[in-house]
ModelCIF file with pLDDT and N, C-alpha, C, O atoms, coordinates in Angstrom:
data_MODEL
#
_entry.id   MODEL 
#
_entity.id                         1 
_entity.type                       polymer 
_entity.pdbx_number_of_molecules   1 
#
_entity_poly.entity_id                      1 
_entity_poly.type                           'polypeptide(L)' 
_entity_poly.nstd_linkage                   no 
_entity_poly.nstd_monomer                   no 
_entity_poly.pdbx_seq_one_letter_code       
;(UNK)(UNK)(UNK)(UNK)(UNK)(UNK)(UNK)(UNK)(UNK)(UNK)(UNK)(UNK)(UNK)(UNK)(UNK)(UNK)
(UNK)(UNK)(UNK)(UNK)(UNK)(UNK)(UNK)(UNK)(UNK)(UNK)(UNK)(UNK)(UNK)(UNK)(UNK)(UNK)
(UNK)(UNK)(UNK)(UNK)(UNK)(UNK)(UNK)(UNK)(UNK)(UNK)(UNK)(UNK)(UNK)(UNK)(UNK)(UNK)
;
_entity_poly.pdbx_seq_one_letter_code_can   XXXXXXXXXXXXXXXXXXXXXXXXXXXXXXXXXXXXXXXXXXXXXXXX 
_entity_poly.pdbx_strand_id                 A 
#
loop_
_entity_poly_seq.entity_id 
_entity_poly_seq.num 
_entity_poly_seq.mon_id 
_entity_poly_seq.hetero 
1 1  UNK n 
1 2  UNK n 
1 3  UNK n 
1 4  UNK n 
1 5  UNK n 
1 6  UNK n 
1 7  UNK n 
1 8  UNK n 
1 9  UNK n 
1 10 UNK n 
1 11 UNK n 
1 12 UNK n 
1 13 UNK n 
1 14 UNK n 
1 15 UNK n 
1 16 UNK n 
1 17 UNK n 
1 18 UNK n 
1 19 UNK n 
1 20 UNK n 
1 21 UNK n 
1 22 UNK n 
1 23 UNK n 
1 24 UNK n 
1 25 UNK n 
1 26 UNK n 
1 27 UNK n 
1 28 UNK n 
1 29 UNK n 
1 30 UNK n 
1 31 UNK n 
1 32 UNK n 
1 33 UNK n 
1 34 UNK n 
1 35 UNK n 
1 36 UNK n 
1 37 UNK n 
1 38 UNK n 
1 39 UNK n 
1 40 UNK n 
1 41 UNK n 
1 42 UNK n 
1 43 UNK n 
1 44 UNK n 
1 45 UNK n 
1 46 UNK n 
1 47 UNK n 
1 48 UNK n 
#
_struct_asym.id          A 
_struct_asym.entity_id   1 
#
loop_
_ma_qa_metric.id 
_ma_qa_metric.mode 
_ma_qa_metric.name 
_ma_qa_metric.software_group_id 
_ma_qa_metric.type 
1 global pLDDT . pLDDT 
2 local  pLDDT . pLDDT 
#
_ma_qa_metric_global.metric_id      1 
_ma_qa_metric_global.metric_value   96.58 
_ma_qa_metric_global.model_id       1 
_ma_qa_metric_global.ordinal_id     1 
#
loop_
_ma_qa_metric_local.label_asym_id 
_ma_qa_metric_local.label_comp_id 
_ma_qa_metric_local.label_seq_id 
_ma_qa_metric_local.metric_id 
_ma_qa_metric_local.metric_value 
_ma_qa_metric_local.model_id 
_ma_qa_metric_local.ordinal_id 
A UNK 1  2 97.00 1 1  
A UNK 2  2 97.00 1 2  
A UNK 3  2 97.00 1 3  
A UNK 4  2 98.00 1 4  
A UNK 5  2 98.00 1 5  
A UNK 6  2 97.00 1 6  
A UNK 7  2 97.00 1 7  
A UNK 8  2 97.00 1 8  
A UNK 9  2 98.00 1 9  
A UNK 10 2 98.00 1 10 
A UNK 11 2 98.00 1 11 
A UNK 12 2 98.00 1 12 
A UNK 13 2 98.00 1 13 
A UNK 14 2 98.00 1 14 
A UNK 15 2 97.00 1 15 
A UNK 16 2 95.00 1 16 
A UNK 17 2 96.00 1 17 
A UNK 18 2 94.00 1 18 
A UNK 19 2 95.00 1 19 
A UNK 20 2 93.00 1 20 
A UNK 21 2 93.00 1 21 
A UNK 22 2 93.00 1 22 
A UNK 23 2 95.00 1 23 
A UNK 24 2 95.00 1 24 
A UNK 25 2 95.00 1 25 
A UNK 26 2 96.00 1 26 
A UNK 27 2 97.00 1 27 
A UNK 28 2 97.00 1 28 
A UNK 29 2 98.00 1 29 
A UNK 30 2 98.00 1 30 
A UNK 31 2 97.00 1 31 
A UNK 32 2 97.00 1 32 
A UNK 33 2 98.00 1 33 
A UNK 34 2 97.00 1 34 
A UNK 35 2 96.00 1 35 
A UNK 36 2 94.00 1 36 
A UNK 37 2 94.00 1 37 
A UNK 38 2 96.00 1 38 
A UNK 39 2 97.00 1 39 
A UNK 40 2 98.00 1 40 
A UNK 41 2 98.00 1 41 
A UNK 42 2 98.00 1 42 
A UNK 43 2 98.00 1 43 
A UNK 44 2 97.00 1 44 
A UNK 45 2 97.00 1 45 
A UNK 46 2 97.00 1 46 
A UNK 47 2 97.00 1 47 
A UNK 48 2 97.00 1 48 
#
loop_
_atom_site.group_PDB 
_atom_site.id 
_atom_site.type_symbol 
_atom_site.label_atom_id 
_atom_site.label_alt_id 
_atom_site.label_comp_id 
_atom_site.label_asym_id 
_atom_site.label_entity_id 
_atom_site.label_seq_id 
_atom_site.pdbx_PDB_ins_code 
_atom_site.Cartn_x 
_atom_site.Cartn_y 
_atom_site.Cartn_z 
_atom_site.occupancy 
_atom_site.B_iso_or_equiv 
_atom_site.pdbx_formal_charge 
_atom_site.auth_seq_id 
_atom_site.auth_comp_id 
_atom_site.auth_asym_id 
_atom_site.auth_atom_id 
_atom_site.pdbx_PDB_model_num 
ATOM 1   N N  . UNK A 1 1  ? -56.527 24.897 112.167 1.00 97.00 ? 1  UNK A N  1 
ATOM 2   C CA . UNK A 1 1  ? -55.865 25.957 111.405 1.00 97.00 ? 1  UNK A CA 1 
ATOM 3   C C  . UNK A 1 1  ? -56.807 26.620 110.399 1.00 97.00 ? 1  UNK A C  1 
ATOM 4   O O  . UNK A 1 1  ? -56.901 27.839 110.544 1.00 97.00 ? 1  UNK A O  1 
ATOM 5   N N  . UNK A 1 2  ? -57.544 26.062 109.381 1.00 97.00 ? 2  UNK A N  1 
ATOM 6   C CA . UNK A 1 2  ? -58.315 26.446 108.530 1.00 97.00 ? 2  UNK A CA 1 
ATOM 7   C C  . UNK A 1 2  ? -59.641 27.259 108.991 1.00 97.00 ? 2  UNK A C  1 
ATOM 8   O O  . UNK A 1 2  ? -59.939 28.339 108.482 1.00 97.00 ? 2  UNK A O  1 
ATOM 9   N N  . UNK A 1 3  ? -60.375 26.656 109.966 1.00 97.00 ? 3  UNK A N  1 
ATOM 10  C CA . UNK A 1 3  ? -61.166 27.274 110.915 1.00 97.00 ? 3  UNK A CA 1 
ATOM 11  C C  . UNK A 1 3  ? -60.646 28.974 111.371 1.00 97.00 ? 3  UNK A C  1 
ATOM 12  O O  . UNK A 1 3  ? -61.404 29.884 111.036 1.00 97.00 ? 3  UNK A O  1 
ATOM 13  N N  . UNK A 1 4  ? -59.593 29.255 111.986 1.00 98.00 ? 4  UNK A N  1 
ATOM 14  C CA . UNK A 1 4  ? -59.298 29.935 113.139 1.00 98.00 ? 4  UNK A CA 1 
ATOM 15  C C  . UNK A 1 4  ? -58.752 31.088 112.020 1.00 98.00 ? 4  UNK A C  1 
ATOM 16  O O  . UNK A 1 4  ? -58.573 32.211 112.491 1.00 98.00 ? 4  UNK A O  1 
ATOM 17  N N  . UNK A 1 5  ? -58.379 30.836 110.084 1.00 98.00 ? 5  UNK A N  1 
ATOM 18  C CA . UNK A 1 5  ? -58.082 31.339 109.735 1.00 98.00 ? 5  UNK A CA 1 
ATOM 19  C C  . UNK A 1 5  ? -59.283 31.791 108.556 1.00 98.00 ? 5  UNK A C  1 
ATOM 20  O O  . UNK A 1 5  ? -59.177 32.650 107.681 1.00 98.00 ? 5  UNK A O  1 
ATOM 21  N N  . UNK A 1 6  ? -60.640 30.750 108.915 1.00 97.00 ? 6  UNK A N  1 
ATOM 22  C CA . UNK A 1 6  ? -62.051 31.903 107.806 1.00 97.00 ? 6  UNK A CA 1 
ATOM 23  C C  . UNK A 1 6  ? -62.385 32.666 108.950 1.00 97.00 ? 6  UNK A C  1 
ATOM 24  O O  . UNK A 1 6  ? -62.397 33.869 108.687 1.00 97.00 ? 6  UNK A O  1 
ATOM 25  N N  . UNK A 1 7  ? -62.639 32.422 110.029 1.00 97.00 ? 7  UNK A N  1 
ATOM 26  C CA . UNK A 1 7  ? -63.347 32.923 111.521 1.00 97.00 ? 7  UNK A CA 1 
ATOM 27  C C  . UNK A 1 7  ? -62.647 34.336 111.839 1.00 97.00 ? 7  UNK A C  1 
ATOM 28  O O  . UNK A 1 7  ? -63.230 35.038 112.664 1.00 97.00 ? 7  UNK A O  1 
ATOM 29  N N  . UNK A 1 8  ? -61.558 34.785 111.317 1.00 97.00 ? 8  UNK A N  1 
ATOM 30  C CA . UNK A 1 8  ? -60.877 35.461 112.016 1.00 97.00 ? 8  UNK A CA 1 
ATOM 31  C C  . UNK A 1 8  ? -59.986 35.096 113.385 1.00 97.00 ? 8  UNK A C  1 
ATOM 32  O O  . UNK A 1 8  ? -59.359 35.941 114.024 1.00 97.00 ? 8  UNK A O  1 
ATOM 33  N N  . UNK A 1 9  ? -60.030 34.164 113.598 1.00 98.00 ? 9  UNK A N  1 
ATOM 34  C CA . UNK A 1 9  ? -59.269 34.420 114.814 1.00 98.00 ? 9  UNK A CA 1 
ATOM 35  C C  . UNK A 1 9  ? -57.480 34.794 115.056 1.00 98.00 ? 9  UNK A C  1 
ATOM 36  O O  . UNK A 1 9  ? -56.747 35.233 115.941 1.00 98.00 ? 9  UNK A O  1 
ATOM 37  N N  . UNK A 1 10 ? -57.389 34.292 113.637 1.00 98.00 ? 10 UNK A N  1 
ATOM 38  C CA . UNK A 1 10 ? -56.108 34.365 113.351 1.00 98.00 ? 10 UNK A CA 1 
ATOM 39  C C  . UNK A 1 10 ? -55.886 35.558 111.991 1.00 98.00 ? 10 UNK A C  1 
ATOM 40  O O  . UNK A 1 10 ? -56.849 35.997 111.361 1.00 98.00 ? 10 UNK A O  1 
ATOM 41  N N  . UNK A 1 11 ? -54.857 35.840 111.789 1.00 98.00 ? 11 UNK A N  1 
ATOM 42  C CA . UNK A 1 11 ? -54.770 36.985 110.913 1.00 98.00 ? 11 UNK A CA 1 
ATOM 43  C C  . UNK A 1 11 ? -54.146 36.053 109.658 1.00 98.00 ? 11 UNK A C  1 
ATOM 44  O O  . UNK A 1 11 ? -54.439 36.110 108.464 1.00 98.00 ? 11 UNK A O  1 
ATOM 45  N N  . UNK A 1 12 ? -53.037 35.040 110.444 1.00 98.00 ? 12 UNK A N  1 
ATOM 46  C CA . UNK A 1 12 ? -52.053 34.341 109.358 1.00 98.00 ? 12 UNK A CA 1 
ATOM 47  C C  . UNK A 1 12 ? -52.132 33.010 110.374 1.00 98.00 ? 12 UNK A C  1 
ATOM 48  O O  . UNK A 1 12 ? -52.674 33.058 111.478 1.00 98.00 ? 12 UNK A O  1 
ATOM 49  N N  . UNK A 1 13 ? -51.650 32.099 109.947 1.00 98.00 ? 13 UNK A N  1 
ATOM 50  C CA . UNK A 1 13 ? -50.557 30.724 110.370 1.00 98.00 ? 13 UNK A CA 1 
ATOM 51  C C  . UNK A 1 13 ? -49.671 30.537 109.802 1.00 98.00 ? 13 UNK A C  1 
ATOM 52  O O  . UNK A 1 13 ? -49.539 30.705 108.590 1.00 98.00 ? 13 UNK A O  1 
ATOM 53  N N  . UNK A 1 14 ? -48.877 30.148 110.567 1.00 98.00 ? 14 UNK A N  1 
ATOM 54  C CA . UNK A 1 14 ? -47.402 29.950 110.133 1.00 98.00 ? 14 UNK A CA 1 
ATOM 55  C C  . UNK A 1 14 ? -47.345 28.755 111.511 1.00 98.00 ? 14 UNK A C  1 
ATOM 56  O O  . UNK A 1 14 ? -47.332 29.274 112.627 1.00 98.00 ? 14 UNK A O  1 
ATOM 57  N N  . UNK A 1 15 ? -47.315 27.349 111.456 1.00 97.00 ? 15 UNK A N  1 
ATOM 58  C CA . UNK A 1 15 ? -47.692 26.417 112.273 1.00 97.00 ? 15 UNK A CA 1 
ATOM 59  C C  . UNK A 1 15 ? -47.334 25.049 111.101 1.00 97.00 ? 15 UNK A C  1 
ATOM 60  O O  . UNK A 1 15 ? -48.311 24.316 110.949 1.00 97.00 ? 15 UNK A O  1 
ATOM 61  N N  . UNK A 1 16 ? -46.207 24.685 110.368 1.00 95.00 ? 16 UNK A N  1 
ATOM 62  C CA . UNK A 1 16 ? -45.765 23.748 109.929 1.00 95.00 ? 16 UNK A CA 1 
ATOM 63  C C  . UNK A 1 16 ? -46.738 23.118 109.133 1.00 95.00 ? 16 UNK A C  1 
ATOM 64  O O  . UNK A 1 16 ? -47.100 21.951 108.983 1.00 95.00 ? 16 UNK A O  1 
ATOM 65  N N  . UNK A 1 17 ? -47.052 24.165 108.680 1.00 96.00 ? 17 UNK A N  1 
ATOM 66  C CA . UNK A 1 17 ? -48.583 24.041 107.673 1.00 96.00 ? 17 UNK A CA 1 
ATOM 67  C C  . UNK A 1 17 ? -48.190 23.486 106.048 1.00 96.00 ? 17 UNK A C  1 
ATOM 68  O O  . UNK A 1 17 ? -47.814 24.440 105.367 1.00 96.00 ? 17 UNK A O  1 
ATOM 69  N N  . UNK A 1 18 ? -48.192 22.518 105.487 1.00 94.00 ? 18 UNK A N  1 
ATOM 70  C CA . UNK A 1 18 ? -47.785 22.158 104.723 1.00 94.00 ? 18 UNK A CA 1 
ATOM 71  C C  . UNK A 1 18 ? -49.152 22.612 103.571 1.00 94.00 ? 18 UNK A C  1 
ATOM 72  O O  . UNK A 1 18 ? -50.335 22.801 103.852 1.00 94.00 ? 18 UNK A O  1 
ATOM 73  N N  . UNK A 1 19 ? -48.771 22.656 102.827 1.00 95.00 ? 19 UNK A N  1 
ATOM 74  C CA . UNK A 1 19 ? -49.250 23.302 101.495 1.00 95.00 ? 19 UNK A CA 1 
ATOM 75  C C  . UNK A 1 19 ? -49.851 22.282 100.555 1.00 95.00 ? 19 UNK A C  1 
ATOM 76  O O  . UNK A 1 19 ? -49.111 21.388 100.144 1.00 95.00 ? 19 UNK A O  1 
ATOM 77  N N  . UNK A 1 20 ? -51.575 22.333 100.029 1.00 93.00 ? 20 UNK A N  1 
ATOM 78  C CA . UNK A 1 20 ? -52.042 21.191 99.536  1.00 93.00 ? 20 UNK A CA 1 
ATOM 79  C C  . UNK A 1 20 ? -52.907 21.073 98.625  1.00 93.00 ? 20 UNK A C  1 
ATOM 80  O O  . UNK A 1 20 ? -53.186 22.272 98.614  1.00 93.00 ? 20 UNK A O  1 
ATOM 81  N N  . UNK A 1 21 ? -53.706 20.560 97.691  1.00 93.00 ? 21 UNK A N  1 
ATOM 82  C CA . UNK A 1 21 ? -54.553 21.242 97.082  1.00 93.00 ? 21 UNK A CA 1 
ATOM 83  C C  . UNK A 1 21 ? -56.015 21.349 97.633  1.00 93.00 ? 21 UNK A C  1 
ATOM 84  O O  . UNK A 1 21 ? -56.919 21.995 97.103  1.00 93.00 ? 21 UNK A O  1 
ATOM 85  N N  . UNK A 1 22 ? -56.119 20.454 99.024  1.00 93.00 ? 22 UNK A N  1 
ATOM 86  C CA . UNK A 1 22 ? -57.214 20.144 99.137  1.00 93.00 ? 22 UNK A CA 1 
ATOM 87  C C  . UNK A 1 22 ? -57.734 21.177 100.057 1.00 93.00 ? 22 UNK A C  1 
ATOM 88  O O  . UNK A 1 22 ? -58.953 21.327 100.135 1.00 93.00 ? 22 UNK A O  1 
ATOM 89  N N  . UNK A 1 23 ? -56.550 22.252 101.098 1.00 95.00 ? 23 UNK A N  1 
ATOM 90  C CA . UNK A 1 23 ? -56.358 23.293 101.621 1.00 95.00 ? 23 UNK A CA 1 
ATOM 91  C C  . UNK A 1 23 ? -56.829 24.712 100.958 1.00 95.00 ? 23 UNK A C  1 
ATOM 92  O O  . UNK A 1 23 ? -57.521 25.708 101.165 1.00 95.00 ? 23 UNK A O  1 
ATOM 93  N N  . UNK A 1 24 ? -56.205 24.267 100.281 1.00 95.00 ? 24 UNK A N  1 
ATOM 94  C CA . UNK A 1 24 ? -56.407 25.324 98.954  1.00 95.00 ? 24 UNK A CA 1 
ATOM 95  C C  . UNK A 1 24 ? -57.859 26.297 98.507  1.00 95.00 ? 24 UNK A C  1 
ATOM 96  O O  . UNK A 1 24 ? -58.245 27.452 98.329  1.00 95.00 ? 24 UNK A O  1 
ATOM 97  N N  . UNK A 1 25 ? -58.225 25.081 98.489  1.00 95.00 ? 25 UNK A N  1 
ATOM 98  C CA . UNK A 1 25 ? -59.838 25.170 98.272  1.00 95.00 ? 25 UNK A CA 1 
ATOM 99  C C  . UNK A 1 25 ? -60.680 25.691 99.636  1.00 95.00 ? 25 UNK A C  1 
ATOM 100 O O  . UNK A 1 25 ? -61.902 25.821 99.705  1.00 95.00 ? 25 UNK A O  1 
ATOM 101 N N  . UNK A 1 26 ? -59.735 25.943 100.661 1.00 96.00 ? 26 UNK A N  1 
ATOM 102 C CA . UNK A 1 26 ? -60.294 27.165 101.958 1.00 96.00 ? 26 UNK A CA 1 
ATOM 103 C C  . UNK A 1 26 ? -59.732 27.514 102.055 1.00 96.00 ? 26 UNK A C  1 
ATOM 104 O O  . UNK A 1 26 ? -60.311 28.326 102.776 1.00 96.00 ? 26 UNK A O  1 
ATOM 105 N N  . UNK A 1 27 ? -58.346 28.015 102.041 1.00 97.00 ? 27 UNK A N  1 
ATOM 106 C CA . UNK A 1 27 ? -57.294 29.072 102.431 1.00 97.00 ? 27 UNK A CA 1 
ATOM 107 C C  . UNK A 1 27 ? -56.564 29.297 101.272 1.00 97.00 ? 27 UNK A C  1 
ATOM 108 O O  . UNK A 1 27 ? -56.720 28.756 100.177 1.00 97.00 ? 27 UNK A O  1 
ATOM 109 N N  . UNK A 1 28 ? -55.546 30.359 101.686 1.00 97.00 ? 28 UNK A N  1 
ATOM 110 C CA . UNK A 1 28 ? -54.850 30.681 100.846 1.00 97.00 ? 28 UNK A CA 1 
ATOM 111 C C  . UNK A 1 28 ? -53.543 30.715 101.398 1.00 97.00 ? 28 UNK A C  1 
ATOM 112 O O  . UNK A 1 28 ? -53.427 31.211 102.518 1.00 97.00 ? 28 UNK A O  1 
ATOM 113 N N  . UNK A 1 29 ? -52.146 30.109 100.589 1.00 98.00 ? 29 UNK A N  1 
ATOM 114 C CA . UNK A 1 29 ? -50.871 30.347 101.046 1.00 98.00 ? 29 UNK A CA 1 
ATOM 115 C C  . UNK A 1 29 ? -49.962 31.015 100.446 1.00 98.00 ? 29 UNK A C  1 
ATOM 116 O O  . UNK A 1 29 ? -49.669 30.922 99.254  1.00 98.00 ? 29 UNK A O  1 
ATOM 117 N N  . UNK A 1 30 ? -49.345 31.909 101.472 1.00 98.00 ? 30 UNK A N  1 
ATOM 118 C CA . UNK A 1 30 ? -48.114 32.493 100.226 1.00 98.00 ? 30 UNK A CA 1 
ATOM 119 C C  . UNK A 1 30 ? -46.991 31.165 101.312 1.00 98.00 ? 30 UNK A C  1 
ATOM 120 O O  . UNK A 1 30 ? -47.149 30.497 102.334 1.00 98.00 ? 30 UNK A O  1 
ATOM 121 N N  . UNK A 1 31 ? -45.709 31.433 100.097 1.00 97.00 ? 31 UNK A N  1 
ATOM 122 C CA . UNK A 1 31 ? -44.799 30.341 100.418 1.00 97.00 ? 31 UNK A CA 1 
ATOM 123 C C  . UNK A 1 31 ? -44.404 29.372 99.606  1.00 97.00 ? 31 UNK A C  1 
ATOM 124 O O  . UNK A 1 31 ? -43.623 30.218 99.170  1.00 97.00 ? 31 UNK A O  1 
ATOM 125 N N  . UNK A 1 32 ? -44.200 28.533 99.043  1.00 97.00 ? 32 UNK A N  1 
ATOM 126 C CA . UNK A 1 32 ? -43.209 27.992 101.155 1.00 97.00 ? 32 UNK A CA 1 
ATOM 127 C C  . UNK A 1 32 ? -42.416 28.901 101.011 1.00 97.00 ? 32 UNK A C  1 
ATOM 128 O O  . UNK A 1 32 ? -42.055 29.738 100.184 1.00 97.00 ? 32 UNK A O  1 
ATOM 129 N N  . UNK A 1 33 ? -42.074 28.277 102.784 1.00 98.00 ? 33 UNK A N  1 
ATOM 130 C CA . UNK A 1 33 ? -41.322 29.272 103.195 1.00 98.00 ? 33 UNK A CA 1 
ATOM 131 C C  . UNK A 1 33 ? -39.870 27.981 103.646 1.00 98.00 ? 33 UNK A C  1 
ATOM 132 O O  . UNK A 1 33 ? -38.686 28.211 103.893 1.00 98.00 ? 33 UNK A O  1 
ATOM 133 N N  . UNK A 1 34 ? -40.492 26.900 103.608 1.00 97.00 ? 34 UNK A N  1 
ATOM 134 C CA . UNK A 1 34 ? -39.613 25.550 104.227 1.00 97.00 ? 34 UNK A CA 1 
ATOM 135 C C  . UNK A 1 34 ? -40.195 24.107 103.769 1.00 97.00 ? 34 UNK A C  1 
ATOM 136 O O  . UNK A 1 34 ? -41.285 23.699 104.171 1.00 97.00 ? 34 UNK A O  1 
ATOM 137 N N  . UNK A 1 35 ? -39.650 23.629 103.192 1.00 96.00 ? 35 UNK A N  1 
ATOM 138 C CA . UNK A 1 35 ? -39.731 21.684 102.329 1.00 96.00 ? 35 UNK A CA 1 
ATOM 139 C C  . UNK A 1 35 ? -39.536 20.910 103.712 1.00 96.00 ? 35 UNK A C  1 
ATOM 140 O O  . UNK A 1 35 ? -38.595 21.125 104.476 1.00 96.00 ? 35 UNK A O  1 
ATOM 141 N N  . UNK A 1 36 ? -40.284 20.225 103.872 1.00 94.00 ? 36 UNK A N  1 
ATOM 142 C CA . UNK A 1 36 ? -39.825 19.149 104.811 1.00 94.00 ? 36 UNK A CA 1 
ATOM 143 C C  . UNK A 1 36 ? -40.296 17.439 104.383 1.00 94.00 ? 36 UNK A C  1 
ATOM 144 O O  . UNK A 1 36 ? -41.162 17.130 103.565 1.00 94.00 ? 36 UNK A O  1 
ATOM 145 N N  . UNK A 1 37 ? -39.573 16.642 105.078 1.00 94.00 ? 37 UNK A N  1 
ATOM 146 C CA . UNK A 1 37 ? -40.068 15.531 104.541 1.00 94.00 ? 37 UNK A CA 1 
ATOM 147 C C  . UNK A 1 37 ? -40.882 14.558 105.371 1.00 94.00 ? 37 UNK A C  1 
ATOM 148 O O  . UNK A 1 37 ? -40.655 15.113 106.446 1.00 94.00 ? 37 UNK A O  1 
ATOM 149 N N  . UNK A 1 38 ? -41.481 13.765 105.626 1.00 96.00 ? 38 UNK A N  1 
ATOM 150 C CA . UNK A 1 38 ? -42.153 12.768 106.555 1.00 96.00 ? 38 UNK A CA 1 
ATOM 151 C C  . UNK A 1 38 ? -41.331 11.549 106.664 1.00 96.00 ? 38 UNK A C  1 
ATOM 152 O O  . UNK A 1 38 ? -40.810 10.794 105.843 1.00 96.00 ? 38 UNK A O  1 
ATOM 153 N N  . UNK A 1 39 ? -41.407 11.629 108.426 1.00 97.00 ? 39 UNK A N  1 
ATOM 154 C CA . UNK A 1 39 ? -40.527 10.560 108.475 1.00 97.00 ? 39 UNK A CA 1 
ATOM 155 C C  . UNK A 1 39 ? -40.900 9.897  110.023 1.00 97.00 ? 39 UNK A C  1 
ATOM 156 O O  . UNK A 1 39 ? -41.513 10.459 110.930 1.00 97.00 ? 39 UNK A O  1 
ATOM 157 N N  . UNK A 1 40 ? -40.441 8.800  110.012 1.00 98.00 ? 40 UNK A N  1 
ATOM 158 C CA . UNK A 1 40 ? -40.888 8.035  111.387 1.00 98.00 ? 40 UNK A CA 1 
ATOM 159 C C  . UNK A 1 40 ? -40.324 8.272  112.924 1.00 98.00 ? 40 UNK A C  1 
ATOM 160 O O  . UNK A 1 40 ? -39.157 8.661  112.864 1.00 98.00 ? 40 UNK A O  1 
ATOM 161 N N  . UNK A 1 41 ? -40.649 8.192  113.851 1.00 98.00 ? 41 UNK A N  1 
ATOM 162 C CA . UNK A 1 41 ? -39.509 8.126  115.623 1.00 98.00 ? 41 UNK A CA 1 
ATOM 163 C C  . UNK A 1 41 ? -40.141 6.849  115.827 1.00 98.00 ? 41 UNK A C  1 
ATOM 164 O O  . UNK A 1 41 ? -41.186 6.300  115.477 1.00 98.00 ? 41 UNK A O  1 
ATOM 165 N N  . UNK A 1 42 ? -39.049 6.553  116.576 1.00 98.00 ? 42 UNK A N  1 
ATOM 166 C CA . UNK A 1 42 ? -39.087 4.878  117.516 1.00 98.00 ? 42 UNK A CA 1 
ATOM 167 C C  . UNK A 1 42 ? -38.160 5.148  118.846 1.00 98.00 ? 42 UNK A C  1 
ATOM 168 O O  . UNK A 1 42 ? -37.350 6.040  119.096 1.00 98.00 ? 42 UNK A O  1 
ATOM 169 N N  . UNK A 1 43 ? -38.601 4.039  119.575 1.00 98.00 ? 43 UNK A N  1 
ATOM 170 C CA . UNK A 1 43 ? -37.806 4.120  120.504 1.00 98.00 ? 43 UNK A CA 1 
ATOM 171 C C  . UNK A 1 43 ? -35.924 3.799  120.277 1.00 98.00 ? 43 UNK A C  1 
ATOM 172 O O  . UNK A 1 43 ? -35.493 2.831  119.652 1.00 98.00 ? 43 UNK A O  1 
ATOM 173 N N  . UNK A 1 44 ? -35.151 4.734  120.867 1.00 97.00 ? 44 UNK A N  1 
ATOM 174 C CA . UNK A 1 44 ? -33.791 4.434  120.630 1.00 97.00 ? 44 UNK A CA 1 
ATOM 175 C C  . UNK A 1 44 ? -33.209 2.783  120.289 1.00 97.00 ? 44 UNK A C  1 
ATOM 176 O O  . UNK A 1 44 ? -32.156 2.637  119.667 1.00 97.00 ? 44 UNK A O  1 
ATOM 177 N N  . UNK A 1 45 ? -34.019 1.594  120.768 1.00 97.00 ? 45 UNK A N  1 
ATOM 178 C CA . UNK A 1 45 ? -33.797 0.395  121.187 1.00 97.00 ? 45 UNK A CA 1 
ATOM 179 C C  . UNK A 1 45 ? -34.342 -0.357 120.269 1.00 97.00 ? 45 UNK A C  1 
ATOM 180 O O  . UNK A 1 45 ? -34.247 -1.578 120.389 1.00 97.00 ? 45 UNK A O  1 
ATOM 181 N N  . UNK A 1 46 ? -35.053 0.236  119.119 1.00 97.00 ? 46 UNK A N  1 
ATOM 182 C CA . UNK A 1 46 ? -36.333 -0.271 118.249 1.00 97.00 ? 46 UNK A CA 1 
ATOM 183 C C  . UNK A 1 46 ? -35.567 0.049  117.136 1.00 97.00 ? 46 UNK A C  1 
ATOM 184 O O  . UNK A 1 46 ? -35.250 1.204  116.855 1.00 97.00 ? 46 UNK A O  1 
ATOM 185 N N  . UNK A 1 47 ? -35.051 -1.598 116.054 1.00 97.00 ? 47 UNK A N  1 
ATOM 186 C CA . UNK A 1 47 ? -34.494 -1.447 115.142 1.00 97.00 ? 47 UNK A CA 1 
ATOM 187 C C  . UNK A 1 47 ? -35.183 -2.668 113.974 1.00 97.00 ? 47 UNK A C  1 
ATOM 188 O O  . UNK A 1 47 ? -34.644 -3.102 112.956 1.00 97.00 ? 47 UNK A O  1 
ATOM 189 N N  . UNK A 1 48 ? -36.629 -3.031 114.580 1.00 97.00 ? 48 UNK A N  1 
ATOM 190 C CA . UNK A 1 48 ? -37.644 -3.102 113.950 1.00 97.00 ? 48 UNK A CA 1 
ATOM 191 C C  . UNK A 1 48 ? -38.011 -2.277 112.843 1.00 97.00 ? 48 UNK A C  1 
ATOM 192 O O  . UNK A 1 48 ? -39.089 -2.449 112.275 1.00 97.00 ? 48 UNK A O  1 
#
């Protein structure tokens, strides 16, 4: 993402790009646009 957006290849991203400070320091974001939180998948059967 950061690449494709100094290079030009991209104009913008918008790709569940979470917002950071360490980002920051190569890109630039307007936004958010959406909060999300981190969270785990398992198998349906997995109550481990």
């Amino acid at each position: 993402r950061e690449p494709f957006i100094q290079n030009g290849t991209v104009d913008m991203v918008i790709a569940t790009y979470t917002i950071n400070d360490t980002r920051k320091q190569i890109v630039d974001f307007a936004g958010p646009y959406f909060i999300a939180h981190q969270d785990i998948m398992v198998k349906a059967s997995d109550n481990s």
